[in-house]
N, C-alpha and C. Protein backbone atom coordinates (compact mmCIF):
# COMPACT_ATOMS: atom_id res chain seq x y z
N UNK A 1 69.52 -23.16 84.27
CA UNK A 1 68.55 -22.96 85.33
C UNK A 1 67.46 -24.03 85.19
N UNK A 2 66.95 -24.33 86.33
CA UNK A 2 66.01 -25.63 86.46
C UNK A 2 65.22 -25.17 87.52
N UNK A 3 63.79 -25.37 86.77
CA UNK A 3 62.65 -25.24 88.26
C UNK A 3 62.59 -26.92 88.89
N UNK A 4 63.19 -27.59 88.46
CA UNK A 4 63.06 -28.86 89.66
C UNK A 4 64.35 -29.48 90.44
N UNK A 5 64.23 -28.60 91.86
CA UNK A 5 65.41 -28.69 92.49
C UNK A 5 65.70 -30.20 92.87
N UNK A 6 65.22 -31.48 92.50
CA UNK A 6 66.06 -32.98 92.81
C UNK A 6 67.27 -32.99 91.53
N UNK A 7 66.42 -32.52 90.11
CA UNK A 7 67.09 -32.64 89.30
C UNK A 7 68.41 -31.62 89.48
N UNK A 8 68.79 -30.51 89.72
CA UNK A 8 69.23 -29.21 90.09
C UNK A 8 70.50 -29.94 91.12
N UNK A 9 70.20 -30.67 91.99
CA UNK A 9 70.96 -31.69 93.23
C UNK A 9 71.53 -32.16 92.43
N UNK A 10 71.28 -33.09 91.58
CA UNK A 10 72.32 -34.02 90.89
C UNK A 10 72.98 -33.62 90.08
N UNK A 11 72.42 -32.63 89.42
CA UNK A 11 73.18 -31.93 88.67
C UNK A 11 74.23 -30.87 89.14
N UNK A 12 74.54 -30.25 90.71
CA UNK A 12 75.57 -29.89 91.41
C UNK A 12 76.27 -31.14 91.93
N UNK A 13 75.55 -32.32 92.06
CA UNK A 13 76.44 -32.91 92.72
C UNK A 13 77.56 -33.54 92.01
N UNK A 14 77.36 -33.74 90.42
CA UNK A 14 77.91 -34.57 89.42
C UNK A 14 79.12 -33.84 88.85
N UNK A 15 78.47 -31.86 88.79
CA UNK A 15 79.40 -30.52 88.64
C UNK A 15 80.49 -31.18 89.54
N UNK A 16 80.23 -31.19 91.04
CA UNK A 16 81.24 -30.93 92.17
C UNK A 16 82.47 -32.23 91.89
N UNK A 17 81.86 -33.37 91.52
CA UNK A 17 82.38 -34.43 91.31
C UNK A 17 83.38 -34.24 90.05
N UNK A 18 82.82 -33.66 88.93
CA UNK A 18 83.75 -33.63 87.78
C UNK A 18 84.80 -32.65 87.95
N UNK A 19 84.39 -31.07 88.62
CA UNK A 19 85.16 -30.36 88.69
C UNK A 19 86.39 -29.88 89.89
N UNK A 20 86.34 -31.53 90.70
CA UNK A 20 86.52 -31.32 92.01
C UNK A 20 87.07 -30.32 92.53
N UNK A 21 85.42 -29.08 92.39
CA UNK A 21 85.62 -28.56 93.75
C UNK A 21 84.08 -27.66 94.30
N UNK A 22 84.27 -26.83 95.15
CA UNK A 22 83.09 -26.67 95.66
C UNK A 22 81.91 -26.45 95.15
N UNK A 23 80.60 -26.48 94.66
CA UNK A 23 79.61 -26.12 94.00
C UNK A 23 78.21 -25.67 94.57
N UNK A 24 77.97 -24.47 94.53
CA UNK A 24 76.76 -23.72 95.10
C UNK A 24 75.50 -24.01 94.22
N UNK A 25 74.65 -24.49 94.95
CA UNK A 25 73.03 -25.23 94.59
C UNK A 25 72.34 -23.52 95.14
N UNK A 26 72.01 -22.38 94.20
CA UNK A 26 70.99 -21.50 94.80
C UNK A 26 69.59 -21.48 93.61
N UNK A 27 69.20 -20.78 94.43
CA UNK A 27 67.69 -20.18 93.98
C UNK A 27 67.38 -18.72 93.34
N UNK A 28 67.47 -18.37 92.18
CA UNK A 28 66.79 -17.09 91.84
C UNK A 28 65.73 -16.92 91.38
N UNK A 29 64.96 -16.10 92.17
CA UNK A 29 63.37 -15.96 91.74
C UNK A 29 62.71 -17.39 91.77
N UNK A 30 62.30 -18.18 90.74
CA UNK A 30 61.77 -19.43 90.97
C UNK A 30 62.45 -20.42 90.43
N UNK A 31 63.75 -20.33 90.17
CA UNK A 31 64.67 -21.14 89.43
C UNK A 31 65.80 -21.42 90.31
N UNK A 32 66.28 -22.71 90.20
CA UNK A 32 67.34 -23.37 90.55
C UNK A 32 68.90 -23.19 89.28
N UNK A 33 69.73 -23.05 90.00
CA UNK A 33 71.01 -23.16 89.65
C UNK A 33 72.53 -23.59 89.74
N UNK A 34 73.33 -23.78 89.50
CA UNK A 34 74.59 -24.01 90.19
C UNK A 34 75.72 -23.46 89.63
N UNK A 35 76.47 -22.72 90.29
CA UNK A 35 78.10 -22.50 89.74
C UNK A 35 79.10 -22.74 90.33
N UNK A 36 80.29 -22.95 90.08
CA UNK A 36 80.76 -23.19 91.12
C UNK A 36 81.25 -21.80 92.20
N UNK A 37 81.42 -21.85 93.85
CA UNK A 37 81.69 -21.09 94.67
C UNK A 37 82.10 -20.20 94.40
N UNK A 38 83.85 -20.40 93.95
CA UNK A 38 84.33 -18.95 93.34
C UNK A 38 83.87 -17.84 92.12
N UNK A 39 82.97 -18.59 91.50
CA UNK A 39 82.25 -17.61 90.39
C UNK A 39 81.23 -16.99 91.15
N UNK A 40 80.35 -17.11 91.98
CA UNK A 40 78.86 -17.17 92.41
C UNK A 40 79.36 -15.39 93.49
N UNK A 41 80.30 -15.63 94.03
CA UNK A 41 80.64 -14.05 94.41
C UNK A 41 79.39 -13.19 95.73
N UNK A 42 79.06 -12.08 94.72
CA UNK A 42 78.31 -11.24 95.56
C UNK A 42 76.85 -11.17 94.81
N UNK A 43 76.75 -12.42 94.18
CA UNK A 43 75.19 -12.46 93.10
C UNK A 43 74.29 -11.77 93.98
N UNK A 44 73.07 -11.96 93.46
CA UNK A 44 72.00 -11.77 94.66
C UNK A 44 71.03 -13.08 94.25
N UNK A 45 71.39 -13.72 94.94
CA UNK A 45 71.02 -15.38 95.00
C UNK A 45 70.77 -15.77 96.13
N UNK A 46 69.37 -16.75 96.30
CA UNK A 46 69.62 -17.07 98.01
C UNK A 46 70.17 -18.94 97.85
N UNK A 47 71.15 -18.90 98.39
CA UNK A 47 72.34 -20.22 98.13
C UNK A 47 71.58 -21.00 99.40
N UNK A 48 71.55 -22.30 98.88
CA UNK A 48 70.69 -23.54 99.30
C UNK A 48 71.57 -24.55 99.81
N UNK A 49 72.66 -25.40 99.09
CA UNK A 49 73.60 -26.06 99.18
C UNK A 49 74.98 -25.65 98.55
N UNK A 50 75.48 -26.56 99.47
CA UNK A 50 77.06 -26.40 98.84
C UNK A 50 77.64 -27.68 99.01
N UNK A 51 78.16 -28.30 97.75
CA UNK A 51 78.55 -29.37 97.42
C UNK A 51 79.88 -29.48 97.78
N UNK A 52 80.60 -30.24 98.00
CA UNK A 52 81.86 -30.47 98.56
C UNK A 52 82.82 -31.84 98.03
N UNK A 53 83.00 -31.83 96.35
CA UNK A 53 82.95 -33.29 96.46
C UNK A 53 83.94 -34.21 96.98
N UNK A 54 84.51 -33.82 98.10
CA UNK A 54 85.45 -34.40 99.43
C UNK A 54 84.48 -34.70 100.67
N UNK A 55 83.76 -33.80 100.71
CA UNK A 55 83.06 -34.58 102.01
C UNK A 55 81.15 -34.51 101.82
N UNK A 56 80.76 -34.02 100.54
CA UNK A 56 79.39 -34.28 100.47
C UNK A 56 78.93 -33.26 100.19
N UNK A 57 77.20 -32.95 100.46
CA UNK A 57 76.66 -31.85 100.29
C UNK A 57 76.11 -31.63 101.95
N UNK A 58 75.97 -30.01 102.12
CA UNK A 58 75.24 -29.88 103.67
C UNK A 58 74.60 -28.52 102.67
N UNK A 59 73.37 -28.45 103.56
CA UNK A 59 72.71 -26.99 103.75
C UNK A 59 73.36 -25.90 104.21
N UNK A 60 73.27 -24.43 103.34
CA UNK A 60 74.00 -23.42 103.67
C UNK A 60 72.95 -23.01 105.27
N UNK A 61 71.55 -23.09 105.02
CA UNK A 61 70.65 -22.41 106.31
C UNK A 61 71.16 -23.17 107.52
């Protein structure tokens, strides 16, 4: 977990890249995180990005 979400970005985006495959950028409480998609489930997390490392990152909002 990371309170500085640029660092938090690169660090999903590098996940998505190594593990090619999807990777969820959320927020709990005041902390940043990432797992990948299929782990992240029914958390209670509010999910920010989703990494794609085939076609990029977009905003879940």
């Amino acid at each position: 977990m990371s309170h500085n979400l640029e660092l938090a970005q690169k660090h999903a985006w590098k996940l998505a890249r190594t593990l090619m495959t999807t990777v969820i950028l959320f927020q709990s409480d005041d902390q940043y995180g990432v797992l990948p998609e299929d782990e992240l489930e029914d958390a209670e997390v509010t999910r920010l990005f989703e990494y794609d490392p085939y076609t990029g990152a977009r905003s879940v909002h």
